[in-house]
Protein backbone atom coordinates (compact mmCIF):
# COMPACT_ATOMS: atom_id res chain seq x y z
CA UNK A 1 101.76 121.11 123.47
CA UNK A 2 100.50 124.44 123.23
CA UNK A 3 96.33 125.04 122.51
CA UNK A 4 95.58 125.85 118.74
CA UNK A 5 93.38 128.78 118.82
CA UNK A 6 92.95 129.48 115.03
CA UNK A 7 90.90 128.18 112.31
CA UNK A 8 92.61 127.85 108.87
CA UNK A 9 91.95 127.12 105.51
CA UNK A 10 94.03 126.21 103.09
CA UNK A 11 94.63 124.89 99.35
CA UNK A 12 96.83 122.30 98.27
CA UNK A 13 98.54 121.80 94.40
CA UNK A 14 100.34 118.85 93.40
CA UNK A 15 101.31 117.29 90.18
CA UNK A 16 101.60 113.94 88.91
CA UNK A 17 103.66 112.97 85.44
CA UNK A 18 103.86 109.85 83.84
CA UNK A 19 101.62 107.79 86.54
CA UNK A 20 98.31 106.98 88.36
CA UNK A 21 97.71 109.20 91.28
CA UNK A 22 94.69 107.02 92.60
CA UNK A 23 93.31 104.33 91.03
CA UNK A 24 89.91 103.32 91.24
CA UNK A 25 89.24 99.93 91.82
CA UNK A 26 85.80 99.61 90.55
CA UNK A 27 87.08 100.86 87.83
CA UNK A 28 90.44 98.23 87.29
CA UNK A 29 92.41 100.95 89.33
CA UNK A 30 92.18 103.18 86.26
CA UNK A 31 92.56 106.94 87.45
CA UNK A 32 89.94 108.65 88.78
CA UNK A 33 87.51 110.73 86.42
CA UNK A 34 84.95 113.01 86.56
CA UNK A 35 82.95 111.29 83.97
CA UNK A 36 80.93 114.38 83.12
CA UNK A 37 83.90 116.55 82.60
CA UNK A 38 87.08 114.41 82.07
CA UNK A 39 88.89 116.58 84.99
CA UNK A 40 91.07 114.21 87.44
CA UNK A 41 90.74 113.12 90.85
CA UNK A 42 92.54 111.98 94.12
CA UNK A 43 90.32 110.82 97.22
CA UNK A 44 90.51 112.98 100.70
CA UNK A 45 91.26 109.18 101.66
CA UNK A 46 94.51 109.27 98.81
CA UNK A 47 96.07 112.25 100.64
CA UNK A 48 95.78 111.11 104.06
CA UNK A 49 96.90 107.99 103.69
CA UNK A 50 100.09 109.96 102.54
CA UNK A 51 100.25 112.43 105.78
CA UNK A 52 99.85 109.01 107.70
CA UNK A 53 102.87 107.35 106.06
CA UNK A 54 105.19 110.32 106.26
CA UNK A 55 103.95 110.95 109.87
CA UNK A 56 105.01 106.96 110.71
CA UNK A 57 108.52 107.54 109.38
CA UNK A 58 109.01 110.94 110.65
CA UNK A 59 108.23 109.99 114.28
CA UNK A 60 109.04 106.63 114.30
CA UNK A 61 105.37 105.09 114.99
CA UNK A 62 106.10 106.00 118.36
CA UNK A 63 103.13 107.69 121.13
CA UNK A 64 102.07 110.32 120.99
CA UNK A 65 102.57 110.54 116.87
CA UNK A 66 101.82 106.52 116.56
CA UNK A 67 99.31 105.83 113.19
CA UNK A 68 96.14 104.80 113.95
CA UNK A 69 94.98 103.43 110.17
CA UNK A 70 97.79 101.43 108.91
CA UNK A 71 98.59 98.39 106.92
CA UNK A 72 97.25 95.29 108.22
CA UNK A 73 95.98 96.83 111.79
CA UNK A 74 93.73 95.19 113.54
CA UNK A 75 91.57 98.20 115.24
CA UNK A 76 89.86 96.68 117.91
CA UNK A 77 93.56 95.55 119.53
CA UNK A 78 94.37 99.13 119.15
CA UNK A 79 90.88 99.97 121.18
CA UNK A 80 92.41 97.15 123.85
CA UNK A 81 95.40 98.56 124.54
CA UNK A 82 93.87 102.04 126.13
CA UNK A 83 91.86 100.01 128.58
CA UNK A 84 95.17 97.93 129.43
CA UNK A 85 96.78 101.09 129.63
CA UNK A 86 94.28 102.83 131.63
CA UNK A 87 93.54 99.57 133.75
CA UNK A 88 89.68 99.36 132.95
CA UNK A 89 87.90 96.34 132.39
CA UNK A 90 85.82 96.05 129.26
CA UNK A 91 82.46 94.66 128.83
CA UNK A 92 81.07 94.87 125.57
CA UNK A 93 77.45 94.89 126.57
CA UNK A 94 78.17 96.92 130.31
CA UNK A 95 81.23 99.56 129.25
CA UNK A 96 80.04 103.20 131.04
CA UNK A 97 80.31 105.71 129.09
CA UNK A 98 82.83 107.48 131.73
CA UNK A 99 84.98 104.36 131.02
CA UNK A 100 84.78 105.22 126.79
CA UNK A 101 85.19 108.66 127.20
CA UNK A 102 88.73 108.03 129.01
CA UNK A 103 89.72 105.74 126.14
CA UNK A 104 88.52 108.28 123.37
CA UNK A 105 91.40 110.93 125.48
CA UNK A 106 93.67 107.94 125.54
CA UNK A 107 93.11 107.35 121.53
CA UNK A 108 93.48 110.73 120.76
CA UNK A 109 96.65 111.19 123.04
CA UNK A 110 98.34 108.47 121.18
CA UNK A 111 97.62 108.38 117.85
CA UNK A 112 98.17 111.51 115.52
CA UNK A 113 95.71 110.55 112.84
CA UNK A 114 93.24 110.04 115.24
CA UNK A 115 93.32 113.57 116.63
CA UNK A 116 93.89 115.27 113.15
CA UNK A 117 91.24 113.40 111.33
CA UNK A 118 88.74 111.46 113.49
CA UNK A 119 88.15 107.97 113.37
CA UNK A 120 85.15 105.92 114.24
CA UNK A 121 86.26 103.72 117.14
CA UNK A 122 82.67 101.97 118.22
CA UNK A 123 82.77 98.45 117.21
CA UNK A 124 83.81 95.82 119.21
CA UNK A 125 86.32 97.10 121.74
CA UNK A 126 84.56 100.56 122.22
CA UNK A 127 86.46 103.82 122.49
CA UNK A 128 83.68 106.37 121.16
CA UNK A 129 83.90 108.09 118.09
CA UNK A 130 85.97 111.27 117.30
CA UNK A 131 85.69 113.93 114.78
CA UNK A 132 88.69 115.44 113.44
CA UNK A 133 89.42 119.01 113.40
CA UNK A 134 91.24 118.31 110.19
CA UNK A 135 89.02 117.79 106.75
CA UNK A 136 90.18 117.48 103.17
CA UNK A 137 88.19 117.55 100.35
CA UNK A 138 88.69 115.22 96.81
CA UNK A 139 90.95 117.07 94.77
CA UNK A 140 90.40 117.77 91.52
CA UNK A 141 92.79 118.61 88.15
CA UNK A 142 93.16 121.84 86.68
CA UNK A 143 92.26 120.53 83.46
CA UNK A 144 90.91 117.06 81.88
CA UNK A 145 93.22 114.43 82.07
CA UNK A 146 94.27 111.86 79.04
CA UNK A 147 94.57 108.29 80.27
CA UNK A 148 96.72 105.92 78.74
CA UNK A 149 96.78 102.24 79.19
CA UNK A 150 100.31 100.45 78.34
CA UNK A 151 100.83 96.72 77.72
CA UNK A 152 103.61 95.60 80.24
CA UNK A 153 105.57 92.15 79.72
CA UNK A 154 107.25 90.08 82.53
CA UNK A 155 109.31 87.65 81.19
CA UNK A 156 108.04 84.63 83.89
CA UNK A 157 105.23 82.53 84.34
CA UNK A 158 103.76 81.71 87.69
CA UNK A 159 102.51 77.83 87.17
CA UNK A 160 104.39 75.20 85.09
CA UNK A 161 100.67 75.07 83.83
CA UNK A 162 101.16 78.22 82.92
CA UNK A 163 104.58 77.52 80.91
CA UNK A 164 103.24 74.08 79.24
CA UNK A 165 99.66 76.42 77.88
CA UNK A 166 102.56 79.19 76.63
CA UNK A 167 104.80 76.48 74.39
CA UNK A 168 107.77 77.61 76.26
CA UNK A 169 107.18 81.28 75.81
CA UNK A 170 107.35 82.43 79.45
CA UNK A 171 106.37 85.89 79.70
CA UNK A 172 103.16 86.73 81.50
CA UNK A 173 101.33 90.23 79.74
CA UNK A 174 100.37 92.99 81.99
CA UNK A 175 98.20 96.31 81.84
CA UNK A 176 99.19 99.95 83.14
CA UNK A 177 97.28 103.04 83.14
CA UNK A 178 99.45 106.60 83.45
CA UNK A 179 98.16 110.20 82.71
CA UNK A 180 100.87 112.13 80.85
CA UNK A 181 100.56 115.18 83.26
CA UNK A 182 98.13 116.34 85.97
CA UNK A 183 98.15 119.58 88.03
CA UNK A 184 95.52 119.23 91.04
CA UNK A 185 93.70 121.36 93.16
CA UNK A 186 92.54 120.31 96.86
CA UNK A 187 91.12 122.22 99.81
CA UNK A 188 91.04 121.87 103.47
CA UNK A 189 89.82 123.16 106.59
CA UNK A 190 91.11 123.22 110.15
CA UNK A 191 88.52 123.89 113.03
CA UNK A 192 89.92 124.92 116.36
CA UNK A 193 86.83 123.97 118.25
CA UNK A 194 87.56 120.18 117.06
CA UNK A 195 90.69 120.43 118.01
CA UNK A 196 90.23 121.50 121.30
CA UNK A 197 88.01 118.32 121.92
CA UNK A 198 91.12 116.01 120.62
CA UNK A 199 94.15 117.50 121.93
CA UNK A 200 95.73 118.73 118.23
CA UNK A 201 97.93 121.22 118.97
CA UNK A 202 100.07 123.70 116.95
CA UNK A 203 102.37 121.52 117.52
CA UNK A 204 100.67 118.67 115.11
CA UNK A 205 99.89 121.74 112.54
CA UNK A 206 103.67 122.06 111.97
CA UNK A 207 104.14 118.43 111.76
CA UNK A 208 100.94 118.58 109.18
CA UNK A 209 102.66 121.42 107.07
CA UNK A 210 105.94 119.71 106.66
CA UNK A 211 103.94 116.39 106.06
CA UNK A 212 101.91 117.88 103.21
CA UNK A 213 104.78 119.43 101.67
CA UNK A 214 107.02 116.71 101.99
CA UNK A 215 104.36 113.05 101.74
CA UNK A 216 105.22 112.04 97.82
CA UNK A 217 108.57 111.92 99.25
CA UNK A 218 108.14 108.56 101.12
CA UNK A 219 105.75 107.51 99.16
CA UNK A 220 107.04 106.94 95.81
CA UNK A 221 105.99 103.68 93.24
CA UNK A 222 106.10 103.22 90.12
CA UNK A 223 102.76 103.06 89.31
CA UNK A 224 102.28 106.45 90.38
CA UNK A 225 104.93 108.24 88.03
CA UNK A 226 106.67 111.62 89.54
CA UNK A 227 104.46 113.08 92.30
CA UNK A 228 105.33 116.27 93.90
CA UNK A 229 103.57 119.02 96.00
CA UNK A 230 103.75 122.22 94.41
CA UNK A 231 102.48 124.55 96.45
CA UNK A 232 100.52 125.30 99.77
CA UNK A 233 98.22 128.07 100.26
CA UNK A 234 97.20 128.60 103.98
CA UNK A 235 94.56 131.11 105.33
CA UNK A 236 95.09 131.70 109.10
CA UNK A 237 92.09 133.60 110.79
CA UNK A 238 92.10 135.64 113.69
CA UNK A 239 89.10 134.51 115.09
CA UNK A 240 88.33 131.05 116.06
CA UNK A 241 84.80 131.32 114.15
CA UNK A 242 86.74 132.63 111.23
CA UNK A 243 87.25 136.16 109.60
CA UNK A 244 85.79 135.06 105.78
CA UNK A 245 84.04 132.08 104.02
CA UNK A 246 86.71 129.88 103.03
CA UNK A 247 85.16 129.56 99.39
CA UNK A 248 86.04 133.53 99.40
CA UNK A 249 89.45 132.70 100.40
CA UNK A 250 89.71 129.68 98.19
CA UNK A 251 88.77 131.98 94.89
CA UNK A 252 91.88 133.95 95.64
CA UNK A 253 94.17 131.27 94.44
CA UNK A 254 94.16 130.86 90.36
CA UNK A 255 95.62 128.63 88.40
CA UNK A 256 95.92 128.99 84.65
CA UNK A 257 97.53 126.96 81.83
CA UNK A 258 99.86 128.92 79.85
CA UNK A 259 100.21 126.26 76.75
CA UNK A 260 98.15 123.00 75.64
CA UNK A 261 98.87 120.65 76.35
CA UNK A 262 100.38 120.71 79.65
CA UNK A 263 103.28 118.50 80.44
CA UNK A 264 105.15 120.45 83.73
CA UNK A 265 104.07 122.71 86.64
CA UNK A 266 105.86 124.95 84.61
CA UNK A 267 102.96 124.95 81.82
CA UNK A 268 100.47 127.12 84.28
CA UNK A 269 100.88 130.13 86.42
CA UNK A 270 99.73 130.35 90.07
CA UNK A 271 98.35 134.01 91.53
CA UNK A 272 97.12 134.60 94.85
CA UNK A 273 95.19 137.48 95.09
CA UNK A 274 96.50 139.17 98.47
CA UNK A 275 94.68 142.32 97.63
CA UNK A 276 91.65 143.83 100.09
CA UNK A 277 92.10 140.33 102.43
CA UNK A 278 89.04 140.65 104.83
CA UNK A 279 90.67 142.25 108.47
CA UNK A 280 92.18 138.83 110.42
CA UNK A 281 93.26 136.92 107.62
CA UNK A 282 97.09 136.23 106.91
CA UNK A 283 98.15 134.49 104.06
CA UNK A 284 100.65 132.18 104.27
CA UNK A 285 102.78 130.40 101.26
CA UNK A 286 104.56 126.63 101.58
CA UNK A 287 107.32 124.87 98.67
């Protein structure tokens, strides 16, 4: 796998219609809102939970692309297996450090997420910790969002206690929150120096690309309504330090709304300004 040598920054849109894009569960899984301003949003946590899932049906689950975070993992057997793997005996209270720094490489040489995104790997079984070259921010919505709760009706009970306390009326009532329509707005940032010290390679920035553009795709629910990603904004830099601040870079891409309300992608109008780029930076465009 071939050394990435660039940073990049880059900006994410994606819509959501007729769903919850990420609940919040100290809040009954109602959407997330900026309570000051009404505006929408999805966790960095949301999103890569995505790229994971896509990533674990793209490759299989299979080394070196195997998911790290998944459903129902137990991490410390993950933290095992490199010092099976790697023949080391671990002692909790006597582990060398040599010894955790060759299970960090091992970590990071198997699992994708751990080499994209970090992951703290200390407890227990200790591997070290690792911090990803990859970072995503929350994303936020273009505009404020309108949430709408719907009464839902399944016609079952669970219990027979249940049936007897409903007379024979055996339908059990239900909540659901949707926003009509959302466009959002999320950044990220790819550091080359991070990515030196876990192995992700250009490699895994293809195999990111394709999985941001593609993760709603194996991913869909109900709950969450249509999902898609609309476009993806990357700045490459020349330099490894980078050519520009990425909020100068960021500003670039504008998003208006062309009618209220809003109820496609095609209500707004995207413009990247590619005019007097700062010398190293090449703009690239995704979907």
């Amino acid at each position: 796998m071939s050394e990435l040598k660039n940073r990049y920054d880059f900006v994410i849109l994606f819509d959501v219609q007729d769903g919850n894009p990420n609940g919040d569960p100290d809040m009954g899984n109602l959407p997330r809102i900026d309570p000051e301003t009404g505006d929408g949003l999805v966790s960095d946590v949301c999103l890569k939970r995505k790229v994971r899932n896509f990533v674990a049906v793209a490759k299989n689950n299979q080394p070196p692309f195997e998911i790290y975070v998944k459903e129902k993992a137990i991490l410390n057997n993950q933290h095992e297996r490199a010092y099976v793997a790697l023949g080391i005996k671990h002692d909790e209270k006597k582990t060398k450090q040599d010894d955790v720094d060759k299970a960090r490489q091992w970590m990071c040489q198997n699992f994708f997420d751990i080499r994209t995104f970090g992951a703290v790997m200390s407890t227990g079984v200790n591997c070290g910790q690792v911090r990803g070259p990859v970072q995503v921010t929350f994303s936020r919505s273009v505009d404020p969002i309108v949430v709408g709760e719907h009464s839902i009706t399944r016609m079952a009970v669970t219990t027979e206690k249940e049936a007897e306390a409903q007379g024979g009326d055996n339908r059990t009532m239900g909540r659901k929150a949707t926003i009509p329509y959302g466009l959002y707005v999320g950044h990220g940032f790819i550091s080359p120096q991070l990515a030196a010290q876990t192995g992700f390679s250009e490699d895994d920035l293809s195999l990111l690309w394709e999985a941001l553009q593609k993760m709603f795709e194996v991913d869909r629910s109900a709950a969450r309504g249509l999902m898609a990603t609309r476009k993806l904004v990357v700045f490459k830099h020349e330099s490894p330090l980078g050519n520009a601040p990425a909020h100068a870079l960021f500003d670039r891409v504008k998003v208006a709304r062309k009618q209220a309300p809003a109820r496609s992608f095609a209500d707004y109008e995207v413009q990247i300004d590619k005019t007097g780029l700062p010398a190293g930076i090449e703009v690239m465009e995704f979907v």
